[in-house]
N, C-alpha and C. Protein backbone atom coordinates (compact mmCIF):
# COMPACT_ATOMS: atom_id res chain seq x y z
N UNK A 1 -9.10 8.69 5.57
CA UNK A 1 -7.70 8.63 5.19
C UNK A 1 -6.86 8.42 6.45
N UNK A 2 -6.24 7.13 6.56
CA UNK A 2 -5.08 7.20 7.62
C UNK A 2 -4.01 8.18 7.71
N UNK A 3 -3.27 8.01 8.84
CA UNK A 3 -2.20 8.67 8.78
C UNK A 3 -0.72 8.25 8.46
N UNK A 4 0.02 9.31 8.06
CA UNK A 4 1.11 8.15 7.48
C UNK A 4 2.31 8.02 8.43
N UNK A 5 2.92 7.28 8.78
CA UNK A 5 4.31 6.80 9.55
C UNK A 5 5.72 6.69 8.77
N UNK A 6 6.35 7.04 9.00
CA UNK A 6 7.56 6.81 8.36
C UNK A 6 8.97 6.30 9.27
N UNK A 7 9.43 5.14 9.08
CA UNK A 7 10.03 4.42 10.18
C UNK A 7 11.37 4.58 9.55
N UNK A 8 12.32 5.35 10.53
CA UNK A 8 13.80 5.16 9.81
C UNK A 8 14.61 4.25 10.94
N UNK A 9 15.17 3.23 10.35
CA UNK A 9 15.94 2.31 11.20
C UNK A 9 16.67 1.26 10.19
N UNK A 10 17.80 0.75 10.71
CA UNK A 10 18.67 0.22 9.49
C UNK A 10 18.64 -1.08 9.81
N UNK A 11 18.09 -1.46 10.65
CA UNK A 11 17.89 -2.64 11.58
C UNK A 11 16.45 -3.35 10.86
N UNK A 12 16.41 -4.63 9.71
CA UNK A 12 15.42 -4.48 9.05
C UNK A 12 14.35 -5.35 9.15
N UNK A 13 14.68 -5.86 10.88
CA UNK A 13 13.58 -6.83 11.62
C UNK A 13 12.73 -6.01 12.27
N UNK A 14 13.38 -4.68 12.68
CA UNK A 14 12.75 -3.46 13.17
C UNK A 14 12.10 -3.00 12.48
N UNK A 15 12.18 -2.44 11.24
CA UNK A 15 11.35 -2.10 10.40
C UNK A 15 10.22 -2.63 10.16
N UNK A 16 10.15 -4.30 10.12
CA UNK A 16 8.25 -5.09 9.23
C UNK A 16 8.49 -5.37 10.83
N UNK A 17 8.91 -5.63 12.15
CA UNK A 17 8.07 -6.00 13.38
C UNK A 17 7.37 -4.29 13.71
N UNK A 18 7.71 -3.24 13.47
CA UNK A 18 6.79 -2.10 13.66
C UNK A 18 5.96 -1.46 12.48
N UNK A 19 6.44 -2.03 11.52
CA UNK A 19 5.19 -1.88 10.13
C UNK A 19 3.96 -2.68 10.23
N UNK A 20 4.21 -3.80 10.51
CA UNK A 20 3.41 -5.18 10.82
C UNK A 20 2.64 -4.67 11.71
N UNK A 21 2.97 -4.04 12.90
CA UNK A 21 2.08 -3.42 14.07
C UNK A 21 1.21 -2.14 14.07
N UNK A 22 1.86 -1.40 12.83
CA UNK A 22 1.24 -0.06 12.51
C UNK A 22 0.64 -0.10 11.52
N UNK A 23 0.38 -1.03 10.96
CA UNK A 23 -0.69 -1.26 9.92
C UNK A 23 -1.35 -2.24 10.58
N UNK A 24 -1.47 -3.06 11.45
CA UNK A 24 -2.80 -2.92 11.80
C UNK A 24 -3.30 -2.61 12.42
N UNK A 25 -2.76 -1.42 12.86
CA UNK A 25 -3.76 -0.14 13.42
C UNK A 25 -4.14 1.04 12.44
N UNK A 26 -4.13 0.29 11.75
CA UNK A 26 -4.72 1.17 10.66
C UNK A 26 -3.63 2.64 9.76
N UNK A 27 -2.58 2.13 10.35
CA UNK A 27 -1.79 3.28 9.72
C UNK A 27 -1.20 3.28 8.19
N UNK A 28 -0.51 4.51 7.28
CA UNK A 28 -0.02 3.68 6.25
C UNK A 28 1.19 4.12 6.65
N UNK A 29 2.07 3.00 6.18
CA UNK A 29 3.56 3.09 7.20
C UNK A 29 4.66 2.99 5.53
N UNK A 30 5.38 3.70 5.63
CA UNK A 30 6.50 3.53 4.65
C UNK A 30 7.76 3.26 5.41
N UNK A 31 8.80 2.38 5.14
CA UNK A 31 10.04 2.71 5.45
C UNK A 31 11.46 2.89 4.91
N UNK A 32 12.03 3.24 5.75
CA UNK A 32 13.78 3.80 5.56
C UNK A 32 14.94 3.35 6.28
N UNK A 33 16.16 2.83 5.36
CA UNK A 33 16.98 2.05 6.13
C UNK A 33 17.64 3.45 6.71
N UNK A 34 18.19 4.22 6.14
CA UNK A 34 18.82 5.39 6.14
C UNK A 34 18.11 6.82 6.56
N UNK A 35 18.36 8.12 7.04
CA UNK A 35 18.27 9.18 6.82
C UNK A 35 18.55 9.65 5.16
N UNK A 36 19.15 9.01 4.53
CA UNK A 36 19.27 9.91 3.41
C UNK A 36 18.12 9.34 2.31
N UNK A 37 18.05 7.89 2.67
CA UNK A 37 16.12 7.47 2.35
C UNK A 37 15.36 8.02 2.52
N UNK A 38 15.07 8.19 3.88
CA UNK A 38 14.00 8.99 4.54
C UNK A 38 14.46 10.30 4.02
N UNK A 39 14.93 11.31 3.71
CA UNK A 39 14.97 12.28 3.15
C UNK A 39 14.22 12.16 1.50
N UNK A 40 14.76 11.40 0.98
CA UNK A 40 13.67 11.56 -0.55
C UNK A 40 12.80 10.87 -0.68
N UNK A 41 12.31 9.86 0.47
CA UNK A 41 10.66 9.83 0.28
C UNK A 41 9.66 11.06 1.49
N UNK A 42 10.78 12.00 2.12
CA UNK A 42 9.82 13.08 2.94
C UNK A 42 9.84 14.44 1.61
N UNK A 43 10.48 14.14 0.71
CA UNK A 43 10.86 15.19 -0.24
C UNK A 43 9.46 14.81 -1.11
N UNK A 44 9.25 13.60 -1.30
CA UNK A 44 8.12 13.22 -2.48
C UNK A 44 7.09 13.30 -1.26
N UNK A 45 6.45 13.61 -0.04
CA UNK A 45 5.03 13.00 0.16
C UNK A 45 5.93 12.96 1.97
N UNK A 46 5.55 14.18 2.10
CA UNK A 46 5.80 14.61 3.74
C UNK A 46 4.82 13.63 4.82
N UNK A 47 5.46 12.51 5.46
CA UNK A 47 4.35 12.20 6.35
C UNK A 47 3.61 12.57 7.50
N UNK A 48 2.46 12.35 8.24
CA UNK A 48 2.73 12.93 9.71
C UNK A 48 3.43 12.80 11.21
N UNK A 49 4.17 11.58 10.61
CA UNK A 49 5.21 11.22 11.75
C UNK A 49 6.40 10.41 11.29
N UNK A 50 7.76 10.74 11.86
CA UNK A 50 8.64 9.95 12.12
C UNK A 50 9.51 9.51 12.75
N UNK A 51 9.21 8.14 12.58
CA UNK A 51 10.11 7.76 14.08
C UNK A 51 11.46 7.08 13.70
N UNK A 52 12.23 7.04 14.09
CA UNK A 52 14.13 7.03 13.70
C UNK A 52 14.93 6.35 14.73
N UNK A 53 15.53 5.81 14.68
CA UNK A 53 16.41 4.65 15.75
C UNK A 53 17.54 6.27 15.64
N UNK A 54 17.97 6.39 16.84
CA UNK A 54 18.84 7.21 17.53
C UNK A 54 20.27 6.49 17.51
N UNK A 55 19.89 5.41 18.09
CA UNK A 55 21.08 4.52 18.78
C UNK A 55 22.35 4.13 17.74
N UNK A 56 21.66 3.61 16.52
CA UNK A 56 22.87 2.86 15.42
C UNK A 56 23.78 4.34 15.29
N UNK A 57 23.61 5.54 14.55
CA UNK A 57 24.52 6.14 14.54
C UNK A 57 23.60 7.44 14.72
N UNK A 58 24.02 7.91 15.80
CA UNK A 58 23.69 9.36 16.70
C UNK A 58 23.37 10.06 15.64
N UNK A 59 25.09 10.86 15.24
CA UNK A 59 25.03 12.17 15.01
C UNK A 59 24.44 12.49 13.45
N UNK A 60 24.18 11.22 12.78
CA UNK A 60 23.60 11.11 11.88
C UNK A 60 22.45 11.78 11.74
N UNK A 61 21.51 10.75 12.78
CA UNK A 61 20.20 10.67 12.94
C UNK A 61 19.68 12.42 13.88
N UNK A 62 20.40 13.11 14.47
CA UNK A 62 20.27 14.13 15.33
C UNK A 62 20.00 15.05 14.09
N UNK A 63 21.54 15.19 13.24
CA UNK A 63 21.52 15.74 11.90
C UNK A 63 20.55 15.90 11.50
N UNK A 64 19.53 14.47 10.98
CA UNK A 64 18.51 14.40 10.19
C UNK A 64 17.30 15.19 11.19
N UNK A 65 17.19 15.11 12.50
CA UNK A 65 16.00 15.08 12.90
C UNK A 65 16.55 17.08 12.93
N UNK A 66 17.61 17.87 12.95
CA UNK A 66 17.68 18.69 12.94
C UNK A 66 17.16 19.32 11.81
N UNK A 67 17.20 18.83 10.75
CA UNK A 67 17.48 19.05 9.20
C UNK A 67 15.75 19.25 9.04
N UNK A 68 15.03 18.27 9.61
CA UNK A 68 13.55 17.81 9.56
C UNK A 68 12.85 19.10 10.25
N UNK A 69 13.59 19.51 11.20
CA UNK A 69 12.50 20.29 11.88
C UNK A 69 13.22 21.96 11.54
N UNK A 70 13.92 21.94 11.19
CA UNK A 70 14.10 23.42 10.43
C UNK A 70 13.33 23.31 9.25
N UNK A 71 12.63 22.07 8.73
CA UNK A 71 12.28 22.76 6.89
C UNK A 71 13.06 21.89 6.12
N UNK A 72 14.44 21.74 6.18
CA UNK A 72 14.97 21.74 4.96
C UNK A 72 14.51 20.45 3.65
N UNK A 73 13.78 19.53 4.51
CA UNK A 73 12.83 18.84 3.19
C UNK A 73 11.93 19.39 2.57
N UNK A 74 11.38 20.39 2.93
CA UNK A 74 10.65 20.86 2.10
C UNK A 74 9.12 20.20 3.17
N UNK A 75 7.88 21.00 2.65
CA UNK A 75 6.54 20.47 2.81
C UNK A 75 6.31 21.23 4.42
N UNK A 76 5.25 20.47 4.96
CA UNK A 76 4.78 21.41 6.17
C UNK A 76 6.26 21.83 7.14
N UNK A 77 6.14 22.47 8.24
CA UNK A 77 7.15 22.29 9.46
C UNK A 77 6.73 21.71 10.40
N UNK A 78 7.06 20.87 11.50
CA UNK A 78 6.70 20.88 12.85
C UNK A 78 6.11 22.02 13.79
N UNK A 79 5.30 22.26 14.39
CA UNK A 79 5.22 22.88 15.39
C UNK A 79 6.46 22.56 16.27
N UNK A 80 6.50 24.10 17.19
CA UNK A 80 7.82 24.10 18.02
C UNK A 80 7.17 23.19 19.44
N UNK A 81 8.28 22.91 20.71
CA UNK A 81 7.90 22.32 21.41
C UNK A 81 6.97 23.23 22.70
């Protein structure tokens, strides 16, 4: 069983040029234009990683990655750093 990726970026050449690359390394990769995407597909089927464009809008994305590592989707937690 691969592992799964979950790519949040709103930028949507970014998205299939790093899906395209992470599947064929064997990963299974879902993606998200939004944080509030990526919130209800981490709600259905928690992956083991995600990676999130920072840059388009910060305090959004900080939000989300705050939101992610307290729990509040639900499913495993992160280990702390």
């Amino acid at each position: 069983m691969s592992s799964t990726i979950l790519i949040v970026d709103p930028a949507v050449t970014s998205r299939i040029v790093m899906k395209v690359n992470l599947f064929a390394a064997r990963y299974d990769v879902r993606l998200a234009a939004s944080p509030r995407e990526a919130r209800t597909l981490i709600e259905a089927a928690p992956p083991d990683l995600v990676l999130i464009d920072l840059a388009r809008d910060t305090a959004a994305a900080l939000a989300f990655c705050r939101d992610l590592r307290n729990g509040a989707f639900g499913g495993a937690r992160p280990p702390p750093p």
